[in-house]
Protein backbone atom coordinates (compact mmCIF):
# COMPACT_ATOMS: atom_id res chain seq x y z
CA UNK A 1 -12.69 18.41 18.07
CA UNK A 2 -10.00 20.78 16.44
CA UNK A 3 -9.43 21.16 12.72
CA UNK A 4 -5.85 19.14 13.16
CA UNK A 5 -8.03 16.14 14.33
CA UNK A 6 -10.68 16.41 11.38
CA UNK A 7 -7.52 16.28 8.79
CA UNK A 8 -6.23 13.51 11.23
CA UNK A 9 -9.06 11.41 10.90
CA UNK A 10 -9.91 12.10 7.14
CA UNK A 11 -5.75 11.33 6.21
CA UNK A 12 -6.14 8.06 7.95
CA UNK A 13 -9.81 6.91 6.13
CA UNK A 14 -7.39 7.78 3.19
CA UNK A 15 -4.60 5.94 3.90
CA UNK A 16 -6.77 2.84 3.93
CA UNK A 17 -7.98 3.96 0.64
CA UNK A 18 -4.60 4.45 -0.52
CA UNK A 19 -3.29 1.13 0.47
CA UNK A 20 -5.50 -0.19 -2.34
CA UNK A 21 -5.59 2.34 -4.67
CA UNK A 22 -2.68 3.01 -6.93
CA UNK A 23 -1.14 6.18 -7.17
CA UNK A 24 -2.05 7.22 -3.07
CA UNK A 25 0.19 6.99 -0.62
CA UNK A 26 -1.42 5.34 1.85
CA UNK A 27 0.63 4.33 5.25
CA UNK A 28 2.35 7.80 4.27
CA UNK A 29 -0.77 9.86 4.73
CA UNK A 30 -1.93 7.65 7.83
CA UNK A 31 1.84 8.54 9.45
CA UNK A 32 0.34 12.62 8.78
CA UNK A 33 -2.58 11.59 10.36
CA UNK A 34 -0.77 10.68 13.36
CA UNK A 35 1.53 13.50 13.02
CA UNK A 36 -1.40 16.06 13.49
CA UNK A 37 -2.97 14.08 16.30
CA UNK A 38 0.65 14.61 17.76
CA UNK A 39 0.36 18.54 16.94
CA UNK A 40 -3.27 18.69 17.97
CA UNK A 41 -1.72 17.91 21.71
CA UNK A 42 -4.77 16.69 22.58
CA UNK A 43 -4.97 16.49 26.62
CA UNK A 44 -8.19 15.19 27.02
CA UNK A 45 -9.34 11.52 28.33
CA UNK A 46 -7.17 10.12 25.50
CA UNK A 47 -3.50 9.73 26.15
CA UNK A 48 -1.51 12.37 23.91
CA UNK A 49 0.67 10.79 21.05
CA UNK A 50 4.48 10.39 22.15
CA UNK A 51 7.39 11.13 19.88
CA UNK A 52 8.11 7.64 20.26
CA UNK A 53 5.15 6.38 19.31
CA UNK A 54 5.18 9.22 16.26
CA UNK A 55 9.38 8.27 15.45
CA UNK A 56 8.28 4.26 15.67
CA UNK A 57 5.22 4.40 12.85
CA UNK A 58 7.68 6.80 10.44
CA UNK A 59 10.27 3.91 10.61
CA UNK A 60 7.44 1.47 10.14
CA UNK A 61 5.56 3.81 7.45
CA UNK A 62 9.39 3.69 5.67
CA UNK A 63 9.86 0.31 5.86
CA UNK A 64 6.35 -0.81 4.86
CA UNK A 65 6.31 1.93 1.59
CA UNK A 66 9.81 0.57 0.77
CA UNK A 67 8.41 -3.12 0.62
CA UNK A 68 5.40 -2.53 -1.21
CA UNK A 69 8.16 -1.41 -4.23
CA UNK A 70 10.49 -4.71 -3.29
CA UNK A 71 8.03 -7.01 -2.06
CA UNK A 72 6.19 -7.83 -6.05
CA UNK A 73 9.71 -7.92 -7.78
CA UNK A 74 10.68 -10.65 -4.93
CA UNK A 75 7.61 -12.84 -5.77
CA UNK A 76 8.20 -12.55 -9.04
CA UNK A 77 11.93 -13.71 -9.18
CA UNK A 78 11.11 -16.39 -6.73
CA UNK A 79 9.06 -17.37 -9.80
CA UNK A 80 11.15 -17.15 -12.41
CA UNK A 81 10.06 -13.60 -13.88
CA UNK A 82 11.55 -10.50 -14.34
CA UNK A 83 11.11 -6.65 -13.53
CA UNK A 84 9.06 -6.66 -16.69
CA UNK A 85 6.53 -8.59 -14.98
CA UNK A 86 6.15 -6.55 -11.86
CA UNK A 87 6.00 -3.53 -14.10
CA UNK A 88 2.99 -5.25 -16.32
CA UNK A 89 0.98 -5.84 -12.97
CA UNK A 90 1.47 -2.22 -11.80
CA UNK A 91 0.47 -1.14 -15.15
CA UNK A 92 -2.54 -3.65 -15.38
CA UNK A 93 -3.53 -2.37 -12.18
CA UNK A 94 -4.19 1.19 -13.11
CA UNK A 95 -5.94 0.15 -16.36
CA UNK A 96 -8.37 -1.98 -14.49
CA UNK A 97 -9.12 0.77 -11.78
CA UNK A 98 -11.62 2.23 -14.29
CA UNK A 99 -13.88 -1.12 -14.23
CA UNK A 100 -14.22 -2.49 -10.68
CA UNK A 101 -12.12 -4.10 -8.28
CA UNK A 102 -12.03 -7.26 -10.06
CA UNK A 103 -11.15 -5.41 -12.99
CA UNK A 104 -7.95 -4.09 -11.15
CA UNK A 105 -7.15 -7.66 -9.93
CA UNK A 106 -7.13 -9.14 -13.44
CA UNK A 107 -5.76 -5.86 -15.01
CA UNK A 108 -2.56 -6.77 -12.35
CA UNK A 109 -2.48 -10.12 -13.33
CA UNK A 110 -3.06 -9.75 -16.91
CA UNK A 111 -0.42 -7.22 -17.16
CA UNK A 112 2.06 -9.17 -15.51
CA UNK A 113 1.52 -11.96 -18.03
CA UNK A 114 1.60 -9.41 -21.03
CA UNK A 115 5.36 -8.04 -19.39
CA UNK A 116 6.80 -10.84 -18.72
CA UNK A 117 5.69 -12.66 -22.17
CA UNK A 118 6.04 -9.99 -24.63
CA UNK A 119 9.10 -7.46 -22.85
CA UNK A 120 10.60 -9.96 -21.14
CA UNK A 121 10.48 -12.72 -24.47
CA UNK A 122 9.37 -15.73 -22.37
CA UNK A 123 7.21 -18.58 -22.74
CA UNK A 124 3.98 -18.77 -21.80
CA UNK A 125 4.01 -21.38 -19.27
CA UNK A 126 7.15 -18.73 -17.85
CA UNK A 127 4.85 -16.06 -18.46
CA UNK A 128 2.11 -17.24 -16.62
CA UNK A 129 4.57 -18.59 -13.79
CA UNK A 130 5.87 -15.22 -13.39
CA UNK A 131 2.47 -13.19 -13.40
CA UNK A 132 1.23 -15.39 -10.48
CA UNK A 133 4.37 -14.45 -8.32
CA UNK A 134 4.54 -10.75 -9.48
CA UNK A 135 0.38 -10.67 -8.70
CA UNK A 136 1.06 -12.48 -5.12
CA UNK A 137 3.83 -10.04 -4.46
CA UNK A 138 1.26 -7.10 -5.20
CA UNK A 139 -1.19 -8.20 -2.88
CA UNK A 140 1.17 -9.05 -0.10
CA UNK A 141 2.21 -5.27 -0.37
CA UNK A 142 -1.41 -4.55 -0.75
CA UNK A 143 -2.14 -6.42 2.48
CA UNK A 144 0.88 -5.06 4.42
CA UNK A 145 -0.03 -1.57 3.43
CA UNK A 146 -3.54 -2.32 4.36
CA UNK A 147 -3.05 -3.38 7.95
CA UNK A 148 -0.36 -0.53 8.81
CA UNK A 149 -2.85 2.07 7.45
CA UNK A 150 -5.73 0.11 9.63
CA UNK A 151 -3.33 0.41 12.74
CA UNK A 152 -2.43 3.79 12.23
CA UNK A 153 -6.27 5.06 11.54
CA UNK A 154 -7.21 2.78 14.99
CA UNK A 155 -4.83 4.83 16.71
CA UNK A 156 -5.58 8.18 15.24
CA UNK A 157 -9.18 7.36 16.55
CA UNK A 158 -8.12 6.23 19.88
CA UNK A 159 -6.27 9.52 20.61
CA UNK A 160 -8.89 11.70 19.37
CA UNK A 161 -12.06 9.94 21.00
């Protein structure tokens, strides 16, 4: 196993970390993953990486990291709430990464509520309306992040083993 296929391997464990974690670029480091696998040229058992194959998960890498921005904004205006609220849950979501991962969860949600009640100057029953969408939206970006990452790391595997 080459070096390129170590920092292969160890970019895609952390772009399943990253999905989750704020402030990581997950399907982004899984996609460099890949692209080392592809520079590793491995000709073994495995079948080497195409370009396609590499050109196909950058689109998809692109289009997931650009919906994980669009995606908690959506849920939230479906809602009724605003930018502030989307902004609250990404801020409540780094707070709460210092207790556990139920303290990220509520940090999200909480901060939501705070943005959309006290920057945004709606009601509560808005407020909370608004936090549940902007929350949703984060975890569906979460979970889309999450399963490109987990594709991605599969295949990194596959081509090195």
């Amino acid at each position: 196993m080459s070096a390129l296929e170590i920092f292969a391997i160890i970019l895609g464990v952390l772009g399943i970390v990253g999905s989750i974690l704020p402030g990581l670029p997950g399907p982004p480091l899984s996609w460099i993953g890949v692209l080392l696998v592809y520079f590793a040229g491995r000709n073994g058992d495995c079948e080497p990486v195409s370009s396609t194959f590499l050109l196909v998960w950058l689109a998809i890498t692109t289009l997931v990291t650009v919906l994980d921005y669009v995606v908690p904004g959506w849920f939230a205006k479906k809602t009724g709430g605003h930018k502030e609220a989307s902004w609250g849950a990404i801020i409540g979501l780094f707070a709460g990464i210092f207790l556990t991962p139920i303290g990220m969860v509520l940090g999200a949600l909480l901060g939501a509520f705070i943005g959309e009640l006290v920057f945004a100057r709606q009601g509560a029953v808005e407020s909370v309306k608004a936090a549940l969408g902007a929350f949703v939206g984060f975890f569906c970006g979460t979970g889309i992040k999450l399963v490109a990452a987990g594709i991605m790391l599969f295949y990194i595997l596959k081509f090195v083993f």
